[in-house]
PDB file of N, CA and C in Angstrom:
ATOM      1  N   UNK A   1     -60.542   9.349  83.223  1.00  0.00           N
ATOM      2  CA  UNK A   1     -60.017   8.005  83.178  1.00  0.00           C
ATOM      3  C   UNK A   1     -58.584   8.053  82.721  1.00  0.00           C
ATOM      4  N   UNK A   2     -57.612   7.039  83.458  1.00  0.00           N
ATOM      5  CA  UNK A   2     -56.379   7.756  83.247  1.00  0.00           C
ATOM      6  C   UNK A   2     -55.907   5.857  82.550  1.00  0.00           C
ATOM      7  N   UNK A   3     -55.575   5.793  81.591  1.00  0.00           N
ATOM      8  CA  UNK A   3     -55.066   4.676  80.913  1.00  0.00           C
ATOM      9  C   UNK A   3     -53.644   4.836  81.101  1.00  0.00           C
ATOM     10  N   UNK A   4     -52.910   3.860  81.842  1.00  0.00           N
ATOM     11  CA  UNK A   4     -51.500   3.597  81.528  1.00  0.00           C
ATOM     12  C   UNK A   4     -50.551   3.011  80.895  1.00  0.00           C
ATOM     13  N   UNK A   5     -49.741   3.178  80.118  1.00  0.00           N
ATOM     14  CA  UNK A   5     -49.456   2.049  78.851  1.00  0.00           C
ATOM     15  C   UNK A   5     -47.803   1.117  79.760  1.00  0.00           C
ATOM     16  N   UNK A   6     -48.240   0.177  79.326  1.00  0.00           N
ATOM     17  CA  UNK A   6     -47.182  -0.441  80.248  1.00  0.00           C
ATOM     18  C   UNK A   6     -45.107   0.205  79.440  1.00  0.00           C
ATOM     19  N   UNK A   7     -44.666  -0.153  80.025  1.00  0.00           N
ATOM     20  CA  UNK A   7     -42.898   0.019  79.521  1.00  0.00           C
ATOM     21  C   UNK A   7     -42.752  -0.889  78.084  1.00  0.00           C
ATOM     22  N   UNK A   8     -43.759  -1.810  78.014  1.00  0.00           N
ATOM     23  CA  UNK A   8     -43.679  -2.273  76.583  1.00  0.00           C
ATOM     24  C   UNK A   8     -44.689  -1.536  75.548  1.00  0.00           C
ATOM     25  N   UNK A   9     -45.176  -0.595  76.258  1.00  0.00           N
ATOM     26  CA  UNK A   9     -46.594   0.266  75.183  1.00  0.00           C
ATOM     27  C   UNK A   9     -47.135  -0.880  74.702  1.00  0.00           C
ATOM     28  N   UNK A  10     -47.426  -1.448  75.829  1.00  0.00           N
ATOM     29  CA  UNK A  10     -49.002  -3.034  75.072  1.00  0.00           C
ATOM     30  C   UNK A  10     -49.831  -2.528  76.477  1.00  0.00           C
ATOM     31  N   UNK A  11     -51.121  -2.580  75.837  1.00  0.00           N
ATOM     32  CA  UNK A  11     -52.213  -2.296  76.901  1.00  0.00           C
ATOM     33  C   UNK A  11     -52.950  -3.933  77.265  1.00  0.00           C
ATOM     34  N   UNK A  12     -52.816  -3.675  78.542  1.00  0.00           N
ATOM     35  CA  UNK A  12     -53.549  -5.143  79.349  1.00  0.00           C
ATOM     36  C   UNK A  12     -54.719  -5.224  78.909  1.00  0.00           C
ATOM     37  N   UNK A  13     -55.064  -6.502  78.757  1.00  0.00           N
ATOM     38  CA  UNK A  13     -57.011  -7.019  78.736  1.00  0.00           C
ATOM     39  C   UNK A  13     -57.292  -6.013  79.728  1.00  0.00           C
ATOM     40  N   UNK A  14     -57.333  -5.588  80.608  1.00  0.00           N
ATOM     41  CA  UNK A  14     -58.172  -5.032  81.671  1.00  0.00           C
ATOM     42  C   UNK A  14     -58.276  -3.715  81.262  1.00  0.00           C
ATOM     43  N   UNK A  15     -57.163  -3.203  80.925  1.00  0.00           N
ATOM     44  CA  UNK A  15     -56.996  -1.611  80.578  1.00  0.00           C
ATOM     45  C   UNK A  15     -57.815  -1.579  79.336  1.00  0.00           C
ATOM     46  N   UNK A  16     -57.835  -2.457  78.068  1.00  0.00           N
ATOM     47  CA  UNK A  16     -58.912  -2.248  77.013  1.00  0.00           C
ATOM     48  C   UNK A  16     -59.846  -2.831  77.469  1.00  0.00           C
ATOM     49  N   UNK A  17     -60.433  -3.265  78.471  1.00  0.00           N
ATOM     50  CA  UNK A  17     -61.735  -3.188  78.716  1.00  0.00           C
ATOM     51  C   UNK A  17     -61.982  -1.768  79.320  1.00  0.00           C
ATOM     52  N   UNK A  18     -61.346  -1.101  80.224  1.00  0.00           N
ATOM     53  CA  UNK A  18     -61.497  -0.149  81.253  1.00  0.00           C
ATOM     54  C   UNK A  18     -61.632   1.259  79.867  1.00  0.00           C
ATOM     55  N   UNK A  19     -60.868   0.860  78.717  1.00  0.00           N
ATOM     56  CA  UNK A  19     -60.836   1.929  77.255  1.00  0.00           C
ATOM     57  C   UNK A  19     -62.042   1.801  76.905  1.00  0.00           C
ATOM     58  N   UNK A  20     -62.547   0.898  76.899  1.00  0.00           N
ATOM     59  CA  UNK A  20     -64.292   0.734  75.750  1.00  0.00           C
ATOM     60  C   UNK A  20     -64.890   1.181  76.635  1.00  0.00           C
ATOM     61  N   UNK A  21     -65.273   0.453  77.736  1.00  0.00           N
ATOM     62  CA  UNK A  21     -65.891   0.821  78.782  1.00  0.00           C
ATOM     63  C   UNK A  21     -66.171   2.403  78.771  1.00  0.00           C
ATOM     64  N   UNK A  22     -64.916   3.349  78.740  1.00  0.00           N
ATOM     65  CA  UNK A  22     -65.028   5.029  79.058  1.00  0.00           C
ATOM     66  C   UNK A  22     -65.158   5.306  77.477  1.00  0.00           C
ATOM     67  N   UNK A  23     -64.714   4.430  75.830  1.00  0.00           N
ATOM     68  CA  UNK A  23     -65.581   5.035  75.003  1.00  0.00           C
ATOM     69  C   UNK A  23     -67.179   5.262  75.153  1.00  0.00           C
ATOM     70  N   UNK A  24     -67.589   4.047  75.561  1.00  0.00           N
ATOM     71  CA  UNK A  24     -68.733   3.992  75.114  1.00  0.00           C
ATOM     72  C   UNK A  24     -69.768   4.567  76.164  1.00  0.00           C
ATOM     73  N   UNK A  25     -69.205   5.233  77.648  1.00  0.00           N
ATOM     74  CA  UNK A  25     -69.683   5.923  78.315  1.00  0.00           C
ATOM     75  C   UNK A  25     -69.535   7.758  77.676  1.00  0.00           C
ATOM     76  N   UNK A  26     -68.564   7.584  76.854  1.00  0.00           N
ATOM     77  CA  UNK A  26     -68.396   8.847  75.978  1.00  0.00           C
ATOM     78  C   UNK A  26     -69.827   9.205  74.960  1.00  0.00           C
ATOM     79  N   UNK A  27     -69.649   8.188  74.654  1.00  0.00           N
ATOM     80  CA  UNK A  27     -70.336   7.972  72.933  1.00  0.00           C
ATOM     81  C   UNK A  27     -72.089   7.588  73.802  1.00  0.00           C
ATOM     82  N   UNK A  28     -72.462   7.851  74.622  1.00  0.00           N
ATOM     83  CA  UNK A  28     -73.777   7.509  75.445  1.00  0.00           C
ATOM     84  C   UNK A  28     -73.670   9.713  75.924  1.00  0.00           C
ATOM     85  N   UNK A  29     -72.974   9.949  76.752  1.00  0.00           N
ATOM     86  CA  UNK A  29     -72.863  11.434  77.254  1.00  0.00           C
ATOM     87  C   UNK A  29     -73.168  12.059  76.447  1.00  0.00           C
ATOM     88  N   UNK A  30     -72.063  12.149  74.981  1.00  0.00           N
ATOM     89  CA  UNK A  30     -72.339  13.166  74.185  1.00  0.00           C
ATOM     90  C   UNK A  30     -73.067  12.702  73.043  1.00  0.00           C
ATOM     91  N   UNK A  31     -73.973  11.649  73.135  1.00  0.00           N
ATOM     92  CA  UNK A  31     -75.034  11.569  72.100  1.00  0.00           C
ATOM     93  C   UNK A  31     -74.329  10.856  70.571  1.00  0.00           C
ATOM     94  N   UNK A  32     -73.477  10.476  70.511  1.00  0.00           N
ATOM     95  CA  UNK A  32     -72.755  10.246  68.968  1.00  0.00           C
ATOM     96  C   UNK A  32     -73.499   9.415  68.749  1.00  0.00           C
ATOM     97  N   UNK A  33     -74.169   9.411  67.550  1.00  0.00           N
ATOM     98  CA  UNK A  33     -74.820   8.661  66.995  1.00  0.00           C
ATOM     99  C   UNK A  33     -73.684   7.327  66.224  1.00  0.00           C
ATOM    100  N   UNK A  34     -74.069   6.362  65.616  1.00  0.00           N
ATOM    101  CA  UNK A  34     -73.132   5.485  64.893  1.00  0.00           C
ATOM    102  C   UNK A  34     -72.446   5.944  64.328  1.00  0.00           C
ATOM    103  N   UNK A  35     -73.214   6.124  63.307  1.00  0.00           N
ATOM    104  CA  UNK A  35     -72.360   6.966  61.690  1.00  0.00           C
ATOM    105  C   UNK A  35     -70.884   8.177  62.460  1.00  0.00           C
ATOM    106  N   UNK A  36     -71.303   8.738  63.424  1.00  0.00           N
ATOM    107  CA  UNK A  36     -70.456   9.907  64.018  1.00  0.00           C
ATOM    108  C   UNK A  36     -69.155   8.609  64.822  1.00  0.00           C
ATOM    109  N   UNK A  37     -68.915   7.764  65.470  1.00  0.00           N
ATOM    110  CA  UNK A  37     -68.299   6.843  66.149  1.00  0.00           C
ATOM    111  C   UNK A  37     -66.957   7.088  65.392  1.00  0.00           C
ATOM    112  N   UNK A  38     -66.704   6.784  64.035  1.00  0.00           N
ATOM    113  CA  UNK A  38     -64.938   7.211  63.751  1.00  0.00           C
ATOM    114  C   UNK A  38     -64.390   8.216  64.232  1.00  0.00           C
ATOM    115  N   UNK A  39     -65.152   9.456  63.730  1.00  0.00           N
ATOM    116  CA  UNK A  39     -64.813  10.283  64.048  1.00  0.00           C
ATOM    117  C   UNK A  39     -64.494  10.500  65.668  1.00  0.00           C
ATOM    118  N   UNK A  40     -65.656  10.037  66.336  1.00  0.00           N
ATOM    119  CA  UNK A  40     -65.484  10.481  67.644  1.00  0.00           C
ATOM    120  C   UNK A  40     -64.506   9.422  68.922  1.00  0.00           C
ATOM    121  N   UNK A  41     -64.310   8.366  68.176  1.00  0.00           N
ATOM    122  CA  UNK A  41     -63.234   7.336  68.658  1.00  0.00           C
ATOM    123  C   UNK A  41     -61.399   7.828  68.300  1.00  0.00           C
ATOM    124  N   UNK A  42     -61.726   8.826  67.052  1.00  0.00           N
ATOM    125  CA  UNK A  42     -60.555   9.067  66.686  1.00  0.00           C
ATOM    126  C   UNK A  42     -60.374  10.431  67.887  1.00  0.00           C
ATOM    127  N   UNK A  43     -61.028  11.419  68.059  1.00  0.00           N
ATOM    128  CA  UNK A  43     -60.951  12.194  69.337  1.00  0.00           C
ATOM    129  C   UNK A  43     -60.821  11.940  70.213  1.00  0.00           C
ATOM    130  N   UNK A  44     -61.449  10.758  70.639  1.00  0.00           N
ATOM    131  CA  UNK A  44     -61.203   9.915  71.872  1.00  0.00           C
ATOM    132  C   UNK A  44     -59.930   9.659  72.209  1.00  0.00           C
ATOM    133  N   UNK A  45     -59.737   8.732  71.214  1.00  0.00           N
ATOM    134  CA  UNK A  45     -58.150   8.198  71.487  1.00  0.00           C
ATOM    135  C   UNK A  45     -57.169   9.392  71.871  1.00  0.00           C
ATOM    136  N   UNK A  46     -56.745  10.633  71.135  1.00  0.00           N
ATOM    137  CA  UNK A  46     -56.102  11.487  70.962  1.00  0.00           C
ATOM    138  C   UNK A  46     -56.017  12.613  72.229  1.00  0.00           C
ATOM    139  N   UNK A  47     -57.536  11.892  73.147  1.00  0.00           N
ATOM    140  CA  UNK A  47     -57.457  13.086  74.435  1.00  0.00           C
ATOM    141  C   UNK A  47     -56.828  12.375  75.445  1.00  0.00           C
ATOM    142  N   UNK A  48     -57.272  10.744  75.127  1.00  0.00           N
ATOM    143  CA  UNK A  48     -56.348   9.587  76.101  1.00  0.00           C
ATOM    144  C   UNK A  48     -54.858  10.075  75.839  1.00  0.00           C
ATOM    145  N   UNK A  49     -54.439   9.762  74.908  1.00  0.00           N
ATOM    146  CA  UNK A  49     -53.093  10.023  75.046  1.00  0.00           C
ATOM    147  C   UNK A  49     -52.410  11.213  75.818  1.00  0.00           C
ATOM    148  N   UNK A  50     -53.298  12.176  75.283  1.00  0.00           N
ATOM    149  CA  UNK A  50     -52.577  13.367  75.998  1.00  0.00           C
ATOM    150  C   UNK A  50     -52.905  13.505  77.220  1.00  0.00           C
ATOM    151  N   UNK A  51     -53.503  12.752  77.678  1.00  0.00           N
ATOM    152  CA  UNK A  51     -54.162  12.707  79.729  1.00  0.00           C
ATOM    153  C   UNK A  51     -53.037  11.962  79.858  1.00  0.00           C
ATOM    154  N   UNK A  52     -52.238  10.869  79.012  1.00  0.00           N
ATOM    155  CA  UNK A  52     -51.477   9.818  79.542  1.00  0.00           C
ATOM    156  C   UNK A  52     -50.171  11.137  79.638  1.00  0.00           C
ATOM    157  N   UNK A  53     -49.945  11.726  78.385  1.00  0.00           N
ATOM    158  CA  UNK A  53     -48.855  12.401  78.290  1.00  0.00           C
ATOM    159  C   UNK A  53     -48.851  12.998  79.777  1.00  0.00           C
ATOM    160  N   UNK A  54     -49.787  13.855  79.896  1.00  0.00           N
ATOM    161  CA  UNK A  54     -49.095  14.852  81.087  1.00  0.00           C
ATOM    162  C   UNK A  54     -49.436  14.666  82.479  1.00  0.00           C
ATOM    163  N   UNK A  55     -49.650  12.791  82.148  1.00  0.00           N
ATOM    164  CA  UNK A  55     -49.724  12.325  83.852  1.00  0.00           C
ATOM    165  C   UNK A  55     -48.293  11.579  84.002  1.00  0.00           C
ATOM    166  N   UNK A  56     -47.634  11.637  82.901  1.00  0.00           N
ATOM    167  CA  UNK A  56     -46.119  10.936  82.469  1.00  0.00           C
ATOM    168  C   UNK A  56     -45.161  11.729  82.984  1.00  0.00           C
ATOM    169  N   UNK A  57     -45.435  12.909  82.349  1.00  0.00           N
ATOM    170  CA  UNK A  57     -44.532  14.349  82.529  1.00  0.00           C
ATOM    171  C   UNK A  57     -44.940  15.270  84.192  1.00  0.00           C
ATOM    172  N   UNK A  58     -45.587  14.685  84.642  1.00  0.00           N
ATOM    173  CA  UNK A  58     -45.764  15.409  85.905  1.00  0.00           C
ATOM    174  C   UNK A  58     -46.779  15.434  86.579  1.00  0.00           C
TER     175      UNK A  58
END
């Protein structure tokens, strides 16, 4: 899932729906239980970015 951040870095209603949407298809795949969800939202976020990074860069 490739999230694009607009030229103002504000993400559209659609794009944070299209974000939960692929968390919580995450957090269903690899089993995260609740209690595990910070943690694994904080990984989350951090692999988005870098999919954004190097669909930016090339």
């Amino acid at each position: 899932m490739d999230v694009r951040i607009s030229k103002h870095n504000r993400l559209s209603v659609f794009e944070l729906d299209a974000l939960r949407e692929a968390f919580k298809r995450s957090v269903r795949e690899n089993n995260v239980t609740e209690i595990k969800w910070a943690e694994h939202a904080e990984l989350f976020v951090k692999r988005m970015i870098r999919k954004e990074s190097r669909a930016i860069r090339g």
